[in-house]
Protein backbone atom coordinates (compact mmCIF):
# COMPACT_ATOMS: atom_id res chain seq x y z
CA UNK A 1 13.56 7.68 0.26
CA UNK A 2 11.43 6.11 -2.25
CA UNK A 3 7.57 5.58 -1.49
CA UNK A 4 5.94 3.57 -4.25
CA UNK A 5 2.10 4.16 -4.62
CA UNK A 6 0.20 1.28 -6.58
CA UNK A 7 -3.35 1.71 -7.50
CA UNK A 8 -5.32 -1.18 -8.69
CA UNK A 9 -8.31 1.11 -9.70
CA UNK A 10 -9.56 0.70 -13.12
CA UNK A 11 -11.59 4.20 -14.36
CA UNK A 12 -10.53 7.59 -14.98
CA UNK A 13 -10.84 9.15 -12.48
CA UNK A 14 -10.71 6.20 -9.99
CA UNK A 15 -12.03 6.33 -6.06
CA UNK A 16 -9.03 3.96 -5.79
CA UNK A 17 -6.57 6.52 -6.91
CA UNK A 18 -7.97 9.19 -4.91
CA UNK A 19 -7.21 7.32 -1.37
CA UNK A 20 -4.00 6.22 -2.68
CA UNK A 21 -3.06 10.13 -3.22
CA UNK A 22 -4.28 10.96 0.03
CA UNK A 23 -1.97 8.42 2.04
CA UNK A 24 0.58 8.75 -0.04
CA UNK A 25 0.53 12.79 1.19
CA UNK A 26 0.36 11.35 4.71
CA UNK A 27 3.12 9.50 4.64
CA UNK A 28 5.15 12.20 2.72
CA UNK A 29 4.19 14.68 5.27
CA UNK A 30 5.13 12.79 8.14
CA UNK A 31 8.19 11.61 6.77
CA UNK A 32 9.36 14.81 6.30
CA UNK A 33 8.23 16.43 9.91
CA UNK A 34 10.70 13.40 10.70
CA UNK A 35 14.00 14.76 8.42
CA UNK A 36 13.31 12.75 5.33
CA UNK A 37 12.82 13.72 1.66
CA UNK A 38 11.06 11.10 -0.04
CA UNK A 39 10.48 10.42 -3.78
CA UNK A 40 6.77 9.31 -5.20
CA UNK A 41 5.91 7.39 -7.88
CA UNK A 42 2.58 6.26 -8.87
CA UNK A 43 2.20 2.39 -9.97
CA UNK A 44 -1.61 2.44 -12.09
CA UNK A 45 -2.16 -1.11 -12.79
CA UNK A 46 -4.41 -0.93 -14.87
CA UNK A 47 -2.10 0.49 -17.92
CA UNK A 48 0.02 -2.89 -16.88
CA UNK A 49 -3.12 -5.32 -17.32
CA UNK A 50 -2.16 -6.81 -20.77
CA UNK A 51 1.57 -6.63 -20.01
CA UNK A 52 0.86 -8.69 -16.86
CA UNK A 53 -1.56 -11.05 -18.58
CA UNK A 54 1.85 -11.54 -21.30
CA UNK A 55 4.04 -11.89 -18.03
CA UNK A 56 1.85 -15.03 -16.96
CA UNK A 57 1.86 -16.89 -20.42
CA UNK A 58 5.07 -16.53 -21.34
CA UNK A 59 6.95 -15.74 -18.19
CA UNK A 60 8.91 -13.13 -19.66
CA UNK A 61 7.47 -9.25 -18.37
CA UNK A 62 7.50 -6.67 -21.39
CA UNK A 63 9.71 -3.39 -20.30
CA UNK A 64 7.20 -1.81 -18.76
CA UNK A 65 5.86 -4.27 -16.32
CA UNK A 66 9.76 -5.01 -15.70
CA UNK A 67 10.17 -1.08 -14.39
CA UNK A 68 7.48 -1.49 -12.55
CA UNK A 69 8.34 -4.64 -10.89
CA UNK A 70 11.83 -3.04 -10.38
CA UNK A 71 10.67 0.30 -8.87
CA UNK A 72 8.08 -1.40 -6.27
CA UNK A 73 10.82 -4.13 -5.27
CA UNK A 74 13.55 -1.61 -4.63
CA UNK A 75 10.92 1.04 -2.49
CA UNK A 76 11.85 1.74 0.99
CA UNK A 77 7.92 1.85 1.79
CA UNK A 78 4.91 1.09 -0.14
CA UNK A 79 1.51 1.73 -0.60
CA UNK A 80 -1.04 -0.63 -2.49
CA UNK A 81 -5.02 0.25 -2.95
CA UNK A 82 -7.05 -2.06 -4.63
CA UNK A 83 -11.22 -1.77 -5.19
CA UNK A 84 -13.13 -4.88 -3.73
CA UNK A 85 -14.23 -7.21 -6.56
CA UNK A 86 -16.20 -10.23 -5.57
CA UNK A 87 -15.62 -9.59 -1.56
CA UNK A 88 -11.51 -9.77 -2.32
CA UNK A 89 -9.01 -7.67 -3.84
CA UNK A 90 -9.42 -7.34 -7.80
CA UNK A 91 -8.05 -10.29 -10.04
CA UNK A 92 -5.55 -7.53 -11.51
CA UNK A 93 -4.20 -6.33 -8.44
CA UNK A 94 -3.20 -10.21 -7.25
CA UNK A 95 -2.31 -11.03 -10.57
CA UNK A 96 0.67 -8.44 -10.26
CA UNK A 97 1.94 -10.01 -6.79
CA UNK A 98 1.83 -13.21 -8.37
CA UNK A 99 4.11 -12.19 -11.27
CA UNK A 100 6.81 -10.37 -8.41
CA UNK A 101 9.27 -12.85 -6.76
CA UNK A 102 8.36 -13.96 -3.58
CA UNK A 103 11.13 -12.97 -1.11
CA UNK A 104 11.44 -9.19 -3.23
CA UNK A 105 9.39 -7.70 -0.69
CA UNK A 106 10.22 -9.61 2.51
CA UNK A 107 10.70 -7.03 5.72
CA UNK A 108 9.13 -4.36 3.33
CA UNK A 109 6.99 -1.43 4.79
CA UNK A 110 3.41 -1.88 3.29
CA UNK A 111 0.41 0.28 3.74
CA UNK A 112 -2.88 -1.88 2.99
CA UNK A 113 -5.93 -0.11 1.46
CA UNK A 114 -8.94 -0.59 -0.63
CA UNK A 115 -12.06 0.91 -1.84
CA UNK A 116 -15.07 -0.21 -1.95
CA UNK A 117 -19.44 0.51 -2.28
CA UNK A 118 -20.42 -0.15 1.23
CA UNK A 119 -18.93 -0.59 4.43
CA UNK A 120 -19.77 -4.01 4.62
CA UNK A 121 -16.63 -5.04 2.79
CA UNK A 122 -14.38 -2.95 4.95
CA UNK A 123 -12.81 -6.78 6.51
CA UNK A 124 -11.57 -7.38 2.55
CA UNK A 125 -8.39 -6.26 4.56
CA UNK A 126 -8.50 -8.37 7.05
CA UNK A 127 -9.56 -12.12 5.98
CA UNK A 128 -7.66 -11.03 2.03
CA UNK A 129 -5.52 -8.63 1.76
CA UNK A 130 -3.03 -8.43 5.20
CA UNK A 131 -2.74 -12.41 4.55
CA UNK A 132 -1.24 -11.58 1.12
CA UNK A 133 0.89 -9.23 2.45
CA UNK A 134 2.06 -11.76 5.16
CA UNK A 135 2.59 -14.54 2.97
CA UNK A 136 5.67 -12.34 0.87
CA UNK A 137 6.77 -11.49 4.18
CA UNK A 138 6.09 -7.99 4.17
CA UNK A 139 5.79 -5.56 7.39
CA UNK A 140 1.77 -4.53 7.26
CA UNK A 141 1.09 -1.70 9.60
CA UNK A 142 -1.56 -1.66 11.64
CA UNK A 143 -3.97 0.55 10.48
CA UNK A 144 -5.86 -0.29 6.98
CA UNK A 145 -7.85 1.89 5.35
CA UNK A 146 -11.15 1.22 3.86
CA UNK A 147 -13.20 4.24 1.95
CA UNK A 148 -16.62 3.12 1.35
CA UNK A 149 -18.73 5.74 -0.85
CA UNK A 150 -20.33 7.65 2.60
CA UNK A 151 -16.89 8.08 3.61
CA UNK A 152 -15.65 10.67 1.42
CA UNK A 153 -16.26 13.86 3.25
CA UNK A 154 -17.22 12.23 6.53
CA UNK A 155 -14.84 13.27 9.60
CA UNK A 156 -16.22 10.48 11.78
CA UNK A 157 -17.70 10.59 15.04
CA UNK A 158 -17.17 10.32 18.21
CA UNK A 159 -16.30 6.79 18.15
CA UNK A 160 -14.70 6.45 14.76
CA UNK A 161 -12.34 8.08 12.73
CA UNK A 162 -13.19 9.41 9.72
CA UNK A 163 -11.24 9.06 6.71
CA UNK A 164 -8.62 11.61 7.19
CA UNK A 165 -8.18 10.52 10.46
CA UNK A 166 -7.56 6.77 9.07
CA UNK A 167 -5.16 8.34 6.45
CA UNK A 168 -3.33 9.94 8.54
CA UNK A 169 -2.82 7.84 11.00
CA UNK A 170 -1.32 4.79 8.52
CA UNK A 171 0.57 7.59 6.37
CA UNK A 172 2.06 8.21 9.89
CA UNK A 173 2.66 4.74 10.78
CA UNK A 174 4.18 3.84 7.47
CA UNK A 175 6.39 6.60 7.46
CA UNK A 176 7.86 4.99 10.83
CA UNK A 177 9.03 2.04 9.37
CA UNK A 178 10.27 3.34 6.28
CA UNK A 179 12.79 6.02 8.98
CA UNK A 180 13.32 2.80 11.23
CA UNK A 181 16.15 2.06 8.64
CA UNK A 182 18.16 4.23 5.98
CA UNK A 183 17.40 5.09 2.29
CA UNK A 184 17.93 1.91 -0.17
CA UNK A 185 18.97 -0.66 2.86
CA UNK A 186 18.00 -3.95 2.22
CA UNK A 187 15.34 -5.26 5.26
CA UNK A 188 16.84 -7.38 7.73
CA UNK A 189 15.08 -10.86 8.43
CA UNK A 190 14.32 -10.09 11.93
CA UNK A 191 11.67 -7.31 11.66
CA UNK A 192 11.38 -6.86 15.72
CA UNK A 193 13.26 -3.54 15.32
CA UNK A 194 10.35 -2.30 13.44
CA UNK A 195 7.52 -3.34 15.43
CA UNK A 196 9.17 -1.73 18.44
CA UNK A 197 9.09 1.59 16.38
CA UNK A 198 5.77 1.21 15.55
CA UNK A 199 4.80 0.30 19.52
CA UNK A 200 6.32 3.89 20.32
CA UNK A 201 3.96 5.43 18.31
CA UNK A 202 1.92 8.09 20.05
CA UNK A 203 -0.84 9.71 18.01
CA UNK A 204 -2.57 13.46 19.58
């Protein structure tokens, strides 16, 4: 199976990269505990920028930005962190969807994740990113993950997960779409199938 893993993060070394490691490892792990081998390759936008600014001028993409357009169009499952920029995802990382045909990722498995300073942009998901995601007709499951700077090395409280606990528990969700149908077939329109796997779900 392939998993792609697109980071939108723009430093060396990048908080964004760092969560999009960790649920990438989730999902690995749990889709092997379920039978499957899956591939991994890492999407870092940010070595795309001027090769998706050319894309938008002259609406040609260079060879690199054409791989990667390839590789994240063909993925049985992927998973797309970007940091929050001006209370929405960053210019780059939209900028890259926009360049990507619109039905290439209809019925697609997509984890949703970002990065940001404070808690307080934690809905970026919600109200940005998951409509995004809708609008190309992906499959979104349920749980996003938001890391906020206290939340590296927290393990939550009673009431709330911690990180690892979040990671988990969207690598694991992920990884049950991407086993609801075989390596490399293409997604059907009616996505039902998949929402019933992801209703069966039972977490310890």
């Amino acid at each position: 199976m392939r998993l792609i893993v697109l980071s939108a993060g723009l430093s060396t070394p990048s908080s964004t990269r760092l969560l999009a490691d960790r649920l990438a490892e989730a999902a690995r792990d749990d889709l092997a505990a379920r039978g499957h081998v899956a591939s991994t390759e890492i999407v870092e936008l940010r070595e795309l920028a001027g090769d998706i600014a050319h894309h938008l001028v002259t609406g040609f993409p260079p060879p690199r930005l054409s791989a990667a357009i390839d590789a994240v169009t063909a993925a049985d499952g992927l998973i797309v962190v970007t940091p929050v920029f001006a209370a929405s995802y960053s210019g780059l990382f939209k900028s890259f969807f926009d360049v990507i045909d619109p039905d290439a990722l209809s019925g697609k498995p997509v984890l949703i994740a970002a990065t940001g300073g404070t808690a307080r942009h934690s809905l970026v998901l919600e109200h940005a990113v998951r409509p995004l995601f809708a609008y190309l007709r992906a499959v979104v499951v349920p749980t996003a993950v938001f890391a906020a700077s206290e939340d590296w090395g927290s393990g939550g409280d009673a009431y709330t997960d911690g990180l690892p606990g979040r990671a988990r528990r969207a690598g694991v969700e992920l990884a049950a779409l991407m086993a609801a149908r075989p390596a490399g077939e293409e997604p059907q329109d009616d996505v039902t199938v998949l929402e019933r796997q992801l209703a069966d779900l039972r977490f310890d």
